[in-house]
N, C-alpha and C. Protein backbone atom coordinates (compact mmCIF):
# COMPACT_ATOMS: atom_id res chain seq x y z
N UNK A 1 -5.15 -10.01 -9.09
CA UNK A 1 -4.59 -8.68 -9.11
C UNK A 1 -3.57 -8.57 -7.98
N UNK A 2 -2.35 -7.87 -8.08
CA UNK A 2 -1.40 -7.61 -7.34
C UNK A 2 -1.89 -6.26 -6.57
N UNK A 3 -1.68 -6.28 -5.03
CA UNK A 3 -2.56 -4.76 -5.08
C UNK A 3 -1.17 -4.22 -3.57
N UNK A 4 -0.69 -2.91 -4.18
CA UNK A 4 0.26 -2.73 -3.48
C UNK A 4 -0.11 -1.32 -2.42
N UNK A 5 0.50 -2.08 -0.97
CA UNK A 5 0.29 -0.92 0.22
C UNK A 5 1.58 0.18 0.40
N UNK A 6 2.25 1.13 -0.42
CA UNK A 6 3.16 1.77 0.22
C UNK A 6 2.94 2.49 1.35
N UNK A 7 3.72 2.57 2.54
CA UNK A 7 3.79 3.21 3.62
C UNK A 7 3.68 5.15 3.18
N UNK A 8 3.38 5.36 3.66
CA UNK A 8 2.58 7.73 3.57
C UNK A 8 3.82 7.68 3.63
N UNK A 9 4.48 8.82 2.83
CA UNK A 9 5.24 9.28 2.79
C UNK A 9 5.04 11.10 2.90
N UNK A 10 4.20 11.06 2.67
CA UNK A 10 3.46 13.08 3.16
C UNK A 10 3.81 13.48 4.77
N UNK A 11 4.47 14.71 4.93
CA UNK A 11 4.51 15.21 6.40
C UNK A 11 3.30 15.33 7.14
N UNK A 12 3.51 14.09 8.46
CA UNK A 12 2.27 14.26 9.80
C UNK A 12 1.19 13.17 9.13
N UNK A 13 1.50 12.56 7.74
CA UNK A 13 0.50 11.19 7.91
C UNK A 13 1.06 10.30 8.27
N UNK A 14 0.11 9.57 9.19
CA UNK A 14 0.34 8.00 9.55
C UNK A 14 -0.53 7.01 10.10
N UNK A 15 -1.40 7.37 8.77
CA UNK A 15 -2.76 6.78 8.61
C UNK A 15 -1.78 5.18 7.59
N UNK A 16 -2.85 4.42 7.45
CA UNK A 16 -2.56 3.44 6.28
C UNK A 16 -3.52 2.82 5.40
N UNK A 17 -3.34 2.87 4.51
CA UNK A 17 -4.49 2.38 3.16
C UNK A 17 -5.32 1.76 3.65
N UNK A 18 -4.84 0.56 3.66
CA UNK A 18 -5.37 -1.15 3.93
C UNK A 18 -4.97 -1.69 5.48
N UNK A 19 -6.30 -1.63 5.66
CA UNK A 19 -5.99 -2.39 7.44
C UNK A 19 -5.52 -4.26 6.89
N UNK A 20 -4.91 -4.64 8.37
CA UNK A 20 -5.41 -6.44 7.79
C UNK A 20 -6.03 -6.98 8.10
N UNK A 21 -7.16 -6.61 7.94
CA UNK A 21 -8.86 -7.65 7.27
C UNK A 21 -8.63 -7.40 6.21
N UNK A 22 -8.40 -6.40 5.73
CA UNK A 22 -8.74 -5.97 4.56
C UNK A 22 -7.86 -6.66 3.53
N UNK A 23 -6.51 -6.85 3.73
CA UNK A 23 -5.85 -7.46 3.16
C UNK A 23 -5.85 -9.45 3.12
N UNK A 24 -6.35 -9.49 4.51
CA UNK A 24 -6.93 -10.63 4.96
C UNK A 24 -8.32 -10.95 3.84
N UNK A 25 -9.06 -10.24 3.34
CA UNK A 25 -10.35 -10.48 2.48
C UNK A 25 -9.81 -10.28 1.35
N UNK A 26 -8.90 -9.65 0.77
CA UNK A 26 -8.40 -9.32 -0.47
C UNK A 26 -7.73 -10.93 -1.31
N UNK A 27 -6.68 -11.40 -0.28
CA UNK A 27 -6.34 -12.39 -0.45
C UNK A 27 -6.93 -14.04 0.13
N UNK A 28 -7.90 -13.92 0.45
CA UNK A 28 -8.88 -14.78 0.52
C UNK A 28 -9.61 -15.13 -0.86
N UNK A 29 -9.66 -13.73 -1.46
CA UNK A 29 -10.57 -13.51 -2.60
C UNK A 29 -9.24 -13.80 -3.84
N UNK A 30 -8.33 -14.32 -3.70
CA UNK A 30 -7.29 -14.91 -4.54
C UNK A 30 -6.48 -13.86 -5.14
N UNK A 31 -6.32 -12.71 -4.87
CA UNK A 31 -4.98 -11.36 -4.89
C UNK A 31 -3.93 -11.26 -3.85
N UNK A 32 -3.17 -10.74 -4.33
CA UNK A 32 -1.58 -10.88 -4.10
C UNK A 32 -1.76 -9.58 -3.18
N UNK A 33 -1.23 -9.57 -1.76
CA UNK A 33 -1.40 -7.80 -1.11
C UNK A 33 0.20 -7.72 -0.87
N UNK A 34 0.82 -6.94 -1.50
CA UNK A 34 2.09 -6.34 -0.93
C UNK A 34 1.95 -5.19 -0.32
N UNK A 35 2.69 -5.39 1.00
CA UNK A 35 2.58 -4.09 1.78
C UNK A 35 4.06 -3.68 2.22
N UNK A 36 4.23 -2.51 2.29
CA UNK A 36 5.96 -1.95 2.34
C UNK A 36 5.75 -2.05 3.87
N UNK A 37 7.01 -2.65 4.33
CA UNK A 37 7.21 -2.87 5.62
C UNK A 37 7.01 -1.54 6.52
N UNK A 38 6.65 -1.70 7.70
CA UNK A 38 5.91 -0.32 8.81
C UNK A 38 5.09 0.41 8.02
N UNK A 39 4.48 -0.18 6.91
CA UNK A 39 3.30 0.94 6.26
C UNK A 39 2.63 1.37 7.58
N UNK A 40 1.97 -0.01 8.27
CA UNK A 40 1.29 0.32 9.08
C UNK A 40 1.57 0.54 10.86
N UNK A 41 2.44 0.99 11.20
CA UNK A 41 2.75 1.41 12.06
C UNK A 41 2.59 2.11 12.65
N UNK A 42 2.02 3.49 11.95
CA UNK A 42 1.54 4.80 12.19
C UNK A 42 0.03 4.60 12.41
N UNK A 43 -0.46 3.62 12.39
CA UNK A 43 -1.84 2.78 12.42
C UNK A 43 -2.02 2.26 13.72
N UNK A 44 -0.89 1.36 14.38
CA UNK A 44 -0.73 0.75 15.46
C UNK A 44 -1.34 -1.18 14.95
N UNK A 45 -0.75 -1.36 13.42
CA UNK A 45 -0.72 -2.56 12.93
C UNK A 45 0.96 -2.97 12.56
N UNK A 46 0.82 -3.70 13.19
CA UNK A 46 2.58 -4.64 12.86
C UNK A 46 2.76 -5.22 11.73
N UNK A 47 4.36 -5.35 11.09
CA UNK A 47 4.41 -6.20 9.85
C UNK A 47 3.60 -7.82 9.92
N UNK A 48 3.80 -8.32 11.99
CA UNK A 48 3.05 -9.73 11.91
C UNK A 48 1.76 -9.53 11.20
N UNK A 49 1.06 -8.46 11.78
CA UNK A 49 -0.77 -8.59 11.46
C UNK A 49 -1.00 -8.54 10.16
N UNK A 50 0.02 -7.79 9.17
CA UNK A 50 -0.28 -8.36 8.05
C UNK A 50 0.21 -9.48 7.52
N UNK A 51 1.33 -9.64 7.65
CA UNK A 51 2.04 -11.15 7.42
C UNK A 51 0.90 -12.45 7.73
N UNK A 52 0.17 -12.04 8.84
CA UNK A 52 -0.61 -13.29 9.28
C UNK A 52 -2.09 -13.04 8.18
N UNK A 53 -2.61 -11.82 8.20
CA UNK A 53 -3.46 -12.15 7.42
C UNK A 53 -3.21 -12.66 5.70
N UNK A 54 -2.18 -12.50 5.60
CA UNK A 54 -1.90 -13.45 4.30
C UNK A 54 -0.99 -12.40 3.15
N UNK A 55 -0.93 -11.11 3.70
CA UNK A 55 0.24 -10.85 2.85
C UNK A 55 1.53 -10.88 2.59
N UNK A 56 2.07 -10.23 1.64
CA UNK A 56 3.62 -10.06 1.89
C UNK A 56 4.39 -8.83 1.90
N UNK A 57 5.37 -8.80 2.59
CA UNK A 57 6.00 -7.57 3.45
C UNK A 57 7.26 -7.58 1.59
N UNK A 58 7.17 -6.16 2.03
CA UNK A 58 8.04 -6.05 0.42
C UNK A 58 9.39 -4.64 1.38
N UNK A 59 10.51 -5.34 0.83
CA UNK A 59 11.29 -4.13 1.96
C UNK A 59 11.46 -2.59 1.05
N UNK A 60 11.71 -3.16 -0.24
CA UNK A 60 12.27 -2.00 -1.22
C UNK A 60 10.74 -1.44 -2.08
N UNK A 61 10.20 0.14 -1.68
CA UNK A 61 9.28 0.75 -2.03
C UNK A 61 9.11 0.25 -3.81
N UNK A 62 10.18 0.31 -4.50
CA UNK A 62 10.08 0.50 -5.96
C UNK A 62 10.05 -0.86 -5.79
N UNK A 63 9.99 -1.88 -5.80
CA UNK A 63 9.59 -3.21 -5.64
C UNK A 63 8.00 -3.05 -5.89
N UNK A 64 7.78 -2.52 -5.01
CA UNK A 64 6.29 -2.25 -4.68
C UNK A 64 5.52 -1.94 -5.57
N UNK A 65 6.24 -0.57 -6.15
CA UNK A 65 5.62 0.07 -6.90
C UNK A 65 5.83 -0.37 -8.49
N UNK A 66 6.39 -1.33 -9.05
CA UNK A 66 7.01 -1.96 -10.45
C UNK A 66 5.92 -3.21 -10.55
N UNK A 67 5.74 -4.05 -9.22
CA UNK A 67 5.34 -5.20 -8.91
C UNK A 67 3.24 -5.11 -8.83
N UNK A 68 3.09 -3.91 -8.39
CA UNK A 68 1.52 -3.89 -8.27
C UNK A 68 0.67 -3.20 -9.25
N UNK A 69 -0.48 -3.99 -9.58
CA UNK A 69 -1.14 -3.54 -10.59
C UNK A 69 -1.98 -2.25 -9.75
N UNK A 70 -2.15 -2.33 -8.79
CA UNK A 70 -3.21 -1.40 -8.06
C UNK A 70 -2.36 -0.95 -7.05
N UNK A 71 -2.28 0.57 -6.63
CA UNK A 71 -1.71 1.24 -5.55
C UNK A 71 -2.75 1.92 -4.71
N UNK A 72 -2.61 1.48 -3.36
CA UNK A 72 -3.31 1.72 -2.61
C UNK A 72 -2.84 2.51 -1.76
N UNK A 73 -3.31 4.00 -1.74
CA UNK A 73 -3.17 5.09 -0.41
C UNK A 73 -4.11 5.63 0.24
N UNK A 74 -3.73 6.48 1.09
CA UNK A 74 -4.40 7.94 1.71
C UNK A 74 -4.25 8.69 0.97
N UNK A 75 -3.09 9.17 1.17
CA UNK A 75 -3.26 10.65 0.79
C UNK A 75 -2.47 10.62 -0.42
N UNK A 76 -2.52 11.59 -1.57
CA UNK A 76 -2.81 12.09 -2.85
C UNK A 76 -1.22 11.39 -2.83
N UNK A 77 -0.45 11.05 -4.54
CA UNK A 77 0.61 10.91 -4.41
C UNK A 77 1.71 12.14 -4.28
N UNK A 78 2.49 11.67 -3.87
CA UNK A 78 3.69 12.72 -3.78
C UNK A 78 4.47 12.57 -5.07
N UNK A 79 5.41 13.45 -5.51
CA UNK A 79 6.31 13.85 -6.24
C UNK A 79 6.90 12.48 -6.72
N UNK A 80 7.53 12.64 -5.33
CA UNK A 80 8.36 11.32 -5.68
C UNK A 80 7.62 9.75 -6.38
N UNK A 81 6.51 9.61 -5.49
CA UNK A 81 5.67 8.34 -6.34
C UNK A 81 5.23 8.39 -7.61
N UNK A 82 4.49 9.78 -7.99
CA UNK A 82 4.33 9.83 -9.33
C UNK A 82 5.36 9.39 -10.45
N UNK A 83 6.77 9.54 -10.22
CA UNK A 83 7.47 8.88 -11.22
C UNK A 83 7.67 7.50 -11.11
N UNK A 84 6.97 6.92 -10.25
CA UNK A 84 7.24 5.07 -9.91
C UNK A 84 6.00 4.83 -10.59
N UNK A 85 5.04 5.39 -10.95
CA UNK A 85 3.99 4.46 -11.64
C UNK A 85 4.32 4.24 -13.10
N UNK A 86 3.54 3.35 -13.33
CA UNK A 86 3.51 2.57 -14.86
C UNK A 86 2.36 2.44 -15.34
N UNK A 87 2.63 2.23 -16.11
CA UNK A 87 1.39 2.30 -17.66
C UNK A 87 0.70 1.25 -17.57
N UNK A 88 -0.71 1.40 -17.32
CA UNK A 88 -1.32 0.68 -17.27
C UNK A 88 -1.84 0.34 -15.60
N UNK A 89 -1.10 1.02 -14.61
CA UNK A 89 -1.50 1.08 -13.09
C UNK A 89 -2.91 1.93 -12.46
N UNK A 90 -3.28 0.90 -11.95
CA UNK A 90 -4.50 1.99 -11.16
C UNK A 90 -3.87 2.13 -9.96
N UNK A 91 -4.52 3.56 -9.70
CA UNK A 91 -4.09 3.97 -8.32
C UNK A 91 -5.31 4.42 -7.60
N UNK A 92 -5.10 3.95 -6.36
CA UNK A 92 -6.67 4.48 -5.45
C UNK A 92 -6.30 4.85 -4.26
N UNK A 93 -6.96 6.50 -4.43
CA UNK A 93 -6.56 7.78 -2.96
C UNK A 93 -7.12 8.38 -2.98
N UNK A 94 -7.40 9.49 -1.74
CA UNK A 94 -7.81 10.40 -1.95
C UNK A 94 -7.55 11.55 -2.28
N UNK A 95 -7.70 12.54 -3.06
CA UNK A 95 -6.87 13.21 -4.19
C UNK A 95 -7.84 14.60 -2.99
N UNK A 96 -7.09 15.52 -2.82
CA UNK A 96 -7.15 16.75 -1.47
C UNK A 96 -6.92 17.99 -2.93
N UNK A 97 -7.75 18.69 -3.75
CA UNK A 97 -7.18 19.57 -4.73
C UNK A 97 -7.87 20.81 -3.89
N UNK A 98 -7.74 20.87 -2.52
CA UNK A 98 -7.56 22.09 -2.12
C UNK A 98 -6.05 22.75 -2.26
C-alpha cells in the first residue's frame, strides 16, 4: 500500500499524522510512505528523520495526493483536499463535527 503524509494545511495546526517510527514500521512492513516535504516540522521532525526511516519526501502535494492509496491526517480534510481525492482512496483523520 502507498500511504500518503500531507503536511496540515488548517489554521494553528502543526501537529503531523505519522511520526518516523511510524513510517519507519510501515515500510519495514513492505509499504511505500510518501510524506510532503516539512509535513513534519510543526512536529519538530526533519525531512532527514523521515528520509532515514525509509520514506520518500514528495515536493508537489497533488503528487501526493494522485499517488497514495491511503491519506493520512490530523485534522478533518479541508476544502481544498477534498477535491484531490480519488475513487477508491481511504482516508484516515480525525473528523471534529463540532
Amino acid at each position: 500500500m502507498i500511504i500518503g503524509v500531507p503536511k496540515e494545511i488548517k489554521a494553528d495546526e502543526y501537529r503531523v499524522s505519522l511520526l518516523p517510527v511510524g513510517a519507519h514500521l510501515l515500510t519495514e512492513d513492505g509499504h511505500t510512505v510518501l510524506v510532503e516535504k516539512q509535513a513534519g516540522s510543526g512536529s519538530g521532525f526533519s525531512d532527514h528523520d523521515y528520509t532515514a526511516a525509509g520514506a520518500k519526501l514528495i515536493d508537489n502535494v497533488d503528487d501526493l495526493f494522485n499517488d497514495s492509496d491511503l491519506i493520512v491526517k490530523v485534522k478533518e480534510p479541508q476544502s481544498i483536499e477534498t477535491k484531490k481525492f480519488h475513487s477508491g482512496q481511504l482516508i484516515f483523520t480525525y473528523f471534529h463535527f463540532a
